[in-house]
Protein backbone atom coordinates (compact mmCIF):
# COMPACT_ATOMS: atom_id res chain seq x y z
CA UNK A 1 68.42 100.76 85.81
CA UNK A 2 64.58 100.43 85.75
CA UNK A 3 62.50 99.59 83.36
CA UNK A 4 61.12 102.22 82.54
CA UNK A 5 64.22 103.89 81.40
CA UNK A 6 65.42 100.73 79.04
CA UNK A 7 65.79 101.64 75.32
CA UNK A 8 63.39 99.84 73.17
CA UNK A 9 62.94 100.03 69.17
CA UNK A 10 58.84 101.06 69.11
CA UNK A 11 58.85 100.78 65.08
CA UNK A 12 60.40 100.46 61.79
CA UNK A 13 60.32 102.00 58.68
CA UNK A 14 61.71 101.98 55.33
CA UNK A 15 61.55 103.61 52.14
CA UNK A 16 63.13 103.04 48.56
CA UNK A 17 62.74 104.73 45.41
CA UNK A 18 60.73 103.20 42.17
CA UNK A 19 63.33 103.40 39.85
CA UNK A 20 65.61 99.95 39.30
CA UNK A 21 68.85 99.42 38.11
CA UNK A 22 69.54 95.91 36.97
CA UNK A 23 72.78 94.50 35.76
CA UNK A 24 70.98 93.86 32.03
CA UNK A 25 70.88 98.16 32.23
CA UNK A 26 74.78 97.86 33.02
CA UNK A 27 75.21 95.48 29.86
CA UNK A 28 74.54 97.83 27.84
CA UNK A 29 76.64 100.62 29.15
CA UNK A 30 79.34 98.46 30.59
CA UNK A 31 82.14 95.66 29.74
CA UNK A 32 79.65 93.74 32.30
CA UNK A 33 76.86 90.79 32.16
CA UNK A 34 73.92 89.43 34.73
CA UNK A 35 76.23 86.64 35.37
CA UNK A 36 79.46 88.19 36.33
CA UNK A 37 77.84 90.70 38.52
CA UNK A 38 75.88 88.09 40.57
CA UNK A 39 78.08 85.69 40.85
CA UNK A 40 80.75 88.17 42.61
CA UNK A 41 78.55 90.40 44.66
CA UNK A 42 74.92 88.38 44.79
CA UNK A 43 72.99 91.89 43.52
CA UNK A 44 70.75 91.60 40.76
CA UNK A 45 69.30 95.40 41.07
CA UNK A 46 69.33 98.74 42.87
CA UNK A 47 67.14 101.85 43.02
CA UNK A 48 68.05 104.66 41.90
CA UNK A 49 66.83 108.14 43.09
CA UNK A 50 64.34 110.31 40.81
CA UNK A 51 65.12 113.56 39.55
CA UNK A 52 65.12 116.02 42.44
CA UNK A 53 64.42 113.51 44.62
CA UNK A 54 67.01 114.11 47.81
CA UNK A 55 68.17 112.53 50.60
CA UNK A 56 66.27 114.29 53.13
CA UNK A 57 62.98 112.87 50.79
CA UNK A 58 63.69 109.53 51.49
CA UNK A 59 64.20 110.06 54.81
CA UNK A 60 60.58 111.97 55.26
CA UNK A 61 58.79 108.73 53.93
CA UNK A 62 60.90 105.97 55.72
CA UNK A 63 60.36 108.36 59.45
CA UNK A 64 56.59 108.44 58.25
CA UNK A 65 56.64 105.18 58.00
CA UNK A 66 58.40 103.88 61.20
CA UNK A 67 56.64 106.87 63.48
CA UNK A 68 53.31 105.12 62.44
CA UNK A 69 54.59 101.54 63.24
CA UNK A 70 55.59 102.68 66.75
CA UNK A 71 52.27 104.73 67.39
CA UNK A 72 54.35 107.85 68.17
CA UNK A 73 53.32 111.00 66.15
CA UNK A 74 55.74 113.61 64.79
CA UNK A 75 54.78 115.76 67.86
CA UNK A 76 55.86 113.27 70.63
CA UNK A 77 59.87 113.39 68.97
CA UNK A 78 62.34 114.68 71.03
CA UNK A 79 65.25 114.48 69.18
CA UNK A 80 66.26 113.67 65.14
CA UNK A 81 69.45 111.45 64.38
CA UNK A 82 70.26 111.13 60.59
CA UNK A 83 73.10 108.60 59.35
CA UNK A 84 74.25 109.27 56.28
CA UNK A 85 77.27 110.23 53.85
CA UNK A 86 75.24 111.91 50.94
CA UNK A 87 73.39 115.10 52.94
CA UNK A 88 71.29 116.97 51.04
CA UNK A 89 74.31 119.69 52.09
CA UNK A 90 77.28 120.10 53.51
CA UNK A 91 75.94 122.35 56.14
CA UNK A 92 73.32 122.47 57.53
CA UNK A 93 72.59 118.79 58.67
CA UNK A 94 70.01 116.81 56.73
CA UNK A 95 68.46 116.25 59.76
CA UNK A 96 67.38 119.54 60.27
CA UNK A 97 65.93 119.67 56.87
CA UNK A 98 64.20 116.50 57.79
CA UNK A 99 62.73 118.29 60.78
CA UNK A 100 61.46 121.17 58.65
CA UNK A 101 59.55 118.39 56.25
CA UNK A 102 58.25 116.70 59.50
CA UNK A 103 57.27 119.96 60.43
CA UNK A 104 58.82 119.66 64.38
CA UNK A 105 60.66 123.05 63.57
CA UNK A 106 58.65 125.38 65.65
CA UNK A 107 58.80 122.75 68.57
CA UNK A 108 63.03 123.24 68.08
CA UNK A 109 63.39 119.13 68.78
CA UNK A 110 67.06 119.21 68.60
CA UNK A 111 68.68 117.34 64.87
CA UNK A 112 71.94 116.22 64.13
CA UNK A 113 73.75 114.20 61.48
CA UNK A 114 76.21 111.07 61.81
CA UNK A 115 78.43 110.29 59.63
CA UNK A 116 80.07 106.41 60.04
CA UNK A 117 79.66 105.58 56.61
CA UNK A 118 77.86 102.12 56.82
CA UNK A 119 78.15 101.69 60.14
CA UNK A 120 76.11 104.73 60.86
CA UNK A 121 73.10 103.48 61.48
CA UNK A 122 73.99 101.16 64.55
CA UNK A 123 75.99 104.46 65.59
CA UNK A 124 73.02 106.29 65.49
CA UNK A 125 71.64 103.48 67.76
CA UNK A 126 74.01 103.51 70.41
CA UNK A 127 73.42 107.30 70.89
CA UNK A 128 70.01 106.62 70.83
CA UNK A 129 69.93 104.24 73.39
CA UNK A 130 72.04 106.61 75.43
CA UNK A 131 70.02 109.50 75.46
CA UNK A 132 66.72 107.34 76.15
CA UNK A 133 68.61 105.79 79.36
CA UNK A 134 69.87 108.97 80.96
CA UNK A 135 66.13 110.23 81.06
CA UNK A 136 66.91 113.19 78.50
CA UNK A 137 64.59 111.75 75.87
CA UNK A 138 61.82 109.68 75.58
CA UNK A 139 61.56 109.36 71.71
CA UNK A 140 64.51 109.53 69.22
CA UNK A 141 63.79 109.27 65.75
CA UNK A 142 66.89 107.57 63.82
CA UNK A 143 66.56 107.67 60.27
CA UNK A 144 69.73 105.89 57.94
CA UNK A 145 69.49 107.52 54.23
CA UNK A 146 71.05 107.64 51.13
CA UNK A 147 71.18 108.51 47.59
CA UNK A 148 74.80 107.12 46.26
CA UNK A 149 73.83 107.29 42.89
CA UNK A 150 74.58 111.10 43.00
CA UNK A 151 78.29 110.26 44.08
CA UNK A 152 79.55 107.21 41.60
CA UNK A 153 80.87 106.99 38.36
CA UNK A 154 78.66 105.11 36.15
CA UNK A 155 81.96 104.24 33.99
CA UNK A 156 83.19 102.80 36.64
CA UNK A 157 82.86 99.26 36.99
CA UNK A 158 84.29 98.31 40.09
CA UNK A 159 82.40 100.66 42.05
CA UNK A 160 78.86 101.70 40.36
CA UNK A 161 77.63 98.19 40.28
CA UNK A 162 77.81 97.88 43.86
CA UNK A 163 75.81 100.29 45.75
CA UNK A 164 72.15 101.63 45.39
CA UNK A 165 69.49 104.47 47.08
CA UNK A 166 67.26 104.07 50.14
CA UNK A 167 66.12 104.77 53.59
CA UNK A 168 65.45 103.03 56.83
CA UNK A 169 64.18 104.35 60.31
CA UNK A 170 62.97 103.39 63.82
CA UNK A 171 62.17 104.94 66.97
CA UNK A 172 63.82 104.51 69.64
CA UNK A 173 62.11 104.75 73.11
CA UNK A 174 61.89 104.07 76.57
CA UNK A 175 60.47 99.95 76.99
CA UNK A 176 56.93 99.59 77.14
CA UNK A 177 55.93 96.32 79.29
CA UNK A 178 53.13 93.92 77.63
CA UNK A 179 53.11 96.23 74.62
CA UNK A 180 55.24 96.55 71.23
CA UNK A 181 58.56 97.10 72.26
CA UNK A 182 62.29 95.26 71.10
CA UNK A 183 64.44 96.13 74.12
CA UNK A 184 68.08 97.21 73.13
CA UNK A 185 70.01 94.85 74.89
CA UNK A 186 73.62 96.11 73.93
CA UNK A 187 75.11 97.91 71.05
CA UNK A 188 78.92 98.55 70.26
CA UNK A 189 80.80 101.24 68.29
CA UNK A 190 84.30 101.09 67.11
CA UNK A 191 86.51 102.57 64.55
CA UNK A 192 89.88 102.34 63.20
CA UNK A 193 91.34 105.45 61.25
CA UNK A 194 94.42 103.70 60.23
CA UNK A 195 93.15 102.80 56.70
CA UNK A 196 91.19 105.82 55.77
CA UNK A 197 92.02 104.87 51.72
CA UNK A 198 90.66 101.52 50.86
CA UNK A 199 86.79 103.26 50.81
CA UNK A 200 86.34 106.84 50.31
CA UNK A 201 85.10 109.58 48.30
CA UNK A 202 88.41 111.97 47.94
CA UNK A 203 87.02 115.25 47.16
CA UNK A 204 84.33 118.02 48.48
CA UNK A 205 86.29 118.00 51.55
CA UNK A 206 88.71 120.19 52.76
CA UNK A 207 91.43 118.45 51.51
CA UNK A 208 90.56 118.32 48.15
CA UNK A 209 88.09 121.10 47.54
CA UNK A 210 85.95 121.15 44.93
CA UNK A 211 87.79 122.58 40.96
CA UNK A 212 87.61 121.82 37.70
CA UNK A 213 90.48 119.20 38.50
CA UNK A 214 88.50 117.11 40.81
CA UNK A 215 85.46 117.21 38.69
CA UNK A 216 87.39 116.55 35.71
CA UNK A 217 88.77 113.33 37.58
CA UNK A 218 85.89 112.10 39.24
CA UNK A 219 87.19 112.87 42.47
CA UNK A 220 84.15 113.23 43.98
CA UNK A 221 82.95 110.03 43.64
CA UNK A 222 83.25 106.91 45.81
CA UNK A 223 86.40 104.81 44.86
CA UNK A 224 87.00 101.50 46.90
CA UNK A 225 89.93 99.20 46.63
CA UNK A 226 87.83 95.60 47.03
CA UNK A 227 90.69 93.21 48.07
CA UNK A 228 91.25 95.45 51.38
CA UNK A 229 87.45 96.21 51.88
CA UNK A 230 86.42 92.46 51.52
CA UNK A 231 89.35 91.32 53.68
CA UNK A 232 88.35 93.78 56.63
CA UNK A 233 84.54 92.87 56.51
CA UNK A 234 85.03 89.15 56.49
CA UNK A 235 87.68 89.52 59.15
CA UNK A 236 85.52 91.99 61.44
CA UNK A 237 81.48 90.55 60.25
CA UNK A 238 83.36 86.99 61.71
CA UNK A 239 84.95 88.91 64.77
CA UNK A 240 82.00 90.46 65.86
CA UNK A 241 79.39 87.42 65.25
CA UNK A 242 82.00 84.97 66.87
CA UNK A 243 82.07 87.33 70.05
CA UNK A 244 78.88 87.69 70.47
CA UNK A 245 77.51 83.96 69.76
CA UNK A 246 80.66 82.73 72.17
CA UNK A 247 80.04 85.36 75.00
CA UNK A 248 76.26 84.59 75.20
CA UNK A 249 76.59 80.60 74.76
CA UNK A 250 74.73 80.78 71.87
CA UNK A 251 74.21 78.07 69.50
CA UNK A 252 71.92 78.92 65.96
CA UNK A 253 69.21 77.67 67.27
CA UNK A 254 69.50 80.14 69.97
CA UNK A 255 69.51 83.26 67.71
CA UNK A 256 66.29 84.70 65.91
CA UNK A 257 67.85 86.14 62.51
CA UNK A 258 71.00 88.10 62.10
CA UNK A 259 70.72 91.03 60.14
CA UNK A 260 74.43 91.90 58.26
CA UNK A 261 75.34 95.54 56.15
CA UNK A 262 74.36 94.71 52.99
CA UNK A 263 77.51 94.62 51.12
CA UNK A 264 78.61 91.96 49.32
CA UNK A 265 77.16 88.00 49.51
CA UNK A 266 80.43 86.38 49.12
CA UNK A 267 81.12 88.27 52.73
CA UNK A 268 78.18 86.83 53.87
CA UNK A 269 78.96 83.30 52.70
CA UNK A 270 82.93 83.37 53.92
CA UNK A 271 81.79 84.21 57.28
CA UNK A 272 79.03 81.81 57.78
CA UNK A 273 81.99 78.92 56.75
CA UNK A 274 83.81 80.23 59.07
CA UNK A 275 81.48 80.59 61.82
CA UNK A 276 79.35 77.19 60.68
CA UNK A 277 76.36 78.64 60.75
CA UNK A 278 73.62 78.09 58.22
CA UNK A 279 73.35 80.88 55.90
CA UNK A 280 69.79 81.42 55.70
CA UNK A 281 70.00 82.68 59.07
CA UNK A 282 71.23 85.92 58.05
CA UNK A 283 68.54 88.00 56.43
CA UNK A 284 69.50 89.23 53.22
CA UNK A 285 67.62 91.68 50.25
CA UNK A 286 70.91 92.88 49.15
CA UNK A 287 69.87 91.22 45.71
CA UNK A 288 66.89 93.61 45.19
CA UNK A 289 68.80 96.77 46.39
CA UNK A 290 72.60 96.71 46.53
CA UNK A 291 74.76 98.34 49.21
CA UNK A 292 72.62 101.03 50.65
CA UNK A 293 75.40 102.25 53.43
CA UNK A 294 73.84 103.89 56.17
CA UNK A 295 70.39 102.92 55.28
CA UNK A 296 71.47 99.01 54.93
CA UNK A 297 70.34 97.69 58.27
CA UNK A 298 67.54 99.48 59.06
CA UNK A 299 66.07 98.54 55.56
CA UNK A 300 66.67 95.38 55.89
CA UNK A 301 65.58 95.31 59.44
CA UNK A 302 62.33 96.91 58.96
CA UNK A 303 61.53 94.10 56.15
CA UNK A 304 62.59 91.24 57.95
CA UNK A 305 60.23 92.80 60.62
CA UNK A 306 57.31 93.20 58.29
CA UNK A 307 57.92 89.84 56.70
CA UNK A 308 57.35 88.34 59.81
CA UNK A 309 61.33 86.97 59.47
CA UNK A 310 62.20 87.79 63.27
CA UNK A 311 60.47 85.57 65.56
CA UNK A 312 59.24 86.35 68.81
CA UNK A 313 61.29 86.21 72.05
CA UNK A 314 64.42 85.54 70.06
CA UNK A 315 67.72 88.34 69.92
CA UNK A 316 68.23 89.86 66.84
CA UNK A 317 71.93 90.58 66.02
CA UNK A 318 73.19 93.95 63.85
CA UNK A 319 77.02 94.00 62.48
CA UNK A 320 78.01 96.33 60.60
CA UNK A 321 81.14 97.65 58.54
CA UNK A 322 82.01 100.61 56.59
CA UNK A 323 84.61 103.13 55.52
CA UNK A 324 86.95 104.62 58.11
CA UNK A 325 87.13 101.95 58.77
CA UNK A 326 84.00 101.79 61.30
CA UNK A 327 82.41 98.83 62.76
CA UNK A 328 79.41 98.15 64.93
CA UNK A 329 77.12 95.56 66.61
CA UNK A 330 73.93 95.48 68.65
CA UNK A 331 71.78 92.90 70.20
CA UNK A 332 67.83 93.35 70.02
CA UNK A 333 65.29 91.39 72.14
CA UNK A 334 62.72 90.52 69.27
């Protein structure tokens, strides 16, 4: 393969919204304190989406954002990749609405949606880097977005704690020698559809459509049994760190930052015992924003990029898990 036709990320972007959610607001709504919440999950706040405010709105600001990092205007996009599981709509694709706002519609720059839960982004990568390497595309805009706090129950303790709104992006492109460019060394998809229970939202669907029943119920919110969740995303966030760090030779040293799914810090902290590695080498803000799904990595990615937490000439390592179950990895030359 030349050069030329190795995928790169040109930029980052990210966008949250200005509301927060703290655990003192759950105290007061909530059998709940500060302390109990932080001591089992590690978040402190979320954001929480304003009034009207969509998903394809976050997404607009966080592509903004990243297309400016990479120096690659809306007109130079050739295709639009959206991961997410709360689309503005059913049908069509938020990414087309995204192109609309962008305003790439007359140029017909072709838009789909993935849905891997929070895997998605580093799904959305892998097809990324695919299309830039077969020569079809020279700039794919990947943007991971969501606004959860349309889909939980806020009497619901186990779950509504846990997650929060936001958006990341980047654009993927074709390397650029001598100039600002993180080539994509690998990336890795895989699912397992065995245990489609443990984290879903039930209804909407086809299988449950949407009545007075599953409204009444709260069916269409997101209900996740933790002891099954937790025990896949340890097992597969120590799986997929141990492979990669044993394949390459790697010792800590050897590795820039790794960037996790923003899920839960007790995952974080099992795994790192497990693996012995020192745990502020894994980048976190899940504190300030809670599990963002889809838009977890590339959030926290763009961040850790702008806070000048990935240095130079070292790989930067993506894992990811989600509902599905999905899981995902990718190695970035920083």
């Amino acid at each position: 393969m030349s050069a030329e036709f190795q995928a790169s990320i040109l930029g980052t972007g990210s966008y949250v919204p200005a509301k927060k959610l703290t655990n003192q607001d759950f105290e007061k709504t909530l059998d709940t304190t500060d302390e109990w919440i932080t001591s089992r999950t590690g978040i402190k706040s979320r954001r929480v989406a304003a009034e009207g405010e969509s998903t394809s709105d976050l997404c607009v600001k966080a592509a903004q954002a990243a297309m400016t990092d990479a120096g690659v205007p809306p007109g130079e996009i050739d295709l639009i990749i959206v991961s997410t599981l709360t689309p503005d709509y059913l049908m069509p694709s938020t990414a087309c609405v995204l192109q609309k706002k962008l305003g790439l519609s007359e140029n017909g720059v072709p838009a789909f949606d993935i849905n891997a839960a929070c895997s998605g982004f580093i799904y959305a990568l892998a097809t990324a880097k695919a299309y830039i390497e077969s020569g079809q595309f020279k700039h794919v805009l990947i943007v991971g977005a969501e606004v959860l706090s349309r889909v939980l129950n806020y009497q619901d303790r186990s779950t509504c704690i846990l997650f929060g709104d936001g958006a990341g992006a980047t654009v993927v492109g074709r390397h650029r020698p001598g100039g600002k460019s993180h080539r994509i060394r690998e990336v890795k998809i895989k699912a397992d559809g065995r245990d489609t229970e443990s984290l879903l939202i039930p209804a909407g669907g086809t299988v449950h459509p949407a009545t007075h029943t599953t409204v009444d119920e709260k069916m269409h919110c997101v209900k996740v049994n933790g002891k099954e969740v937790f025990r896949f995303a340890v097992s597969k966030m120590l799986g997929m760190v141990k492979e990669i760090v044993e394949r390459n030779g790697w010792k800590a040293e050897d590795i820039g930052r790794i960037i996790p799914h923003q899920a839960n810090y007790r995952i974080l902290e099992s795994a790192c015992e497990r693996l012995n590695l020192p745990m502020d080498l894994f980048f976190t803000n899940l504190s300030e924003y809670g599990n963002t799904s889809a838009a977890s990595v590339p959030l926290a990615l763009d961040e850790a990029s702008h806070m000048g937490k990935l240095p130079a000439g070292k790989p930067v390592v993506l894992v990811a898990f989600g509902a599905g179950m999905t899981w995902a990895s990718a190695i970035i030359e920083w």
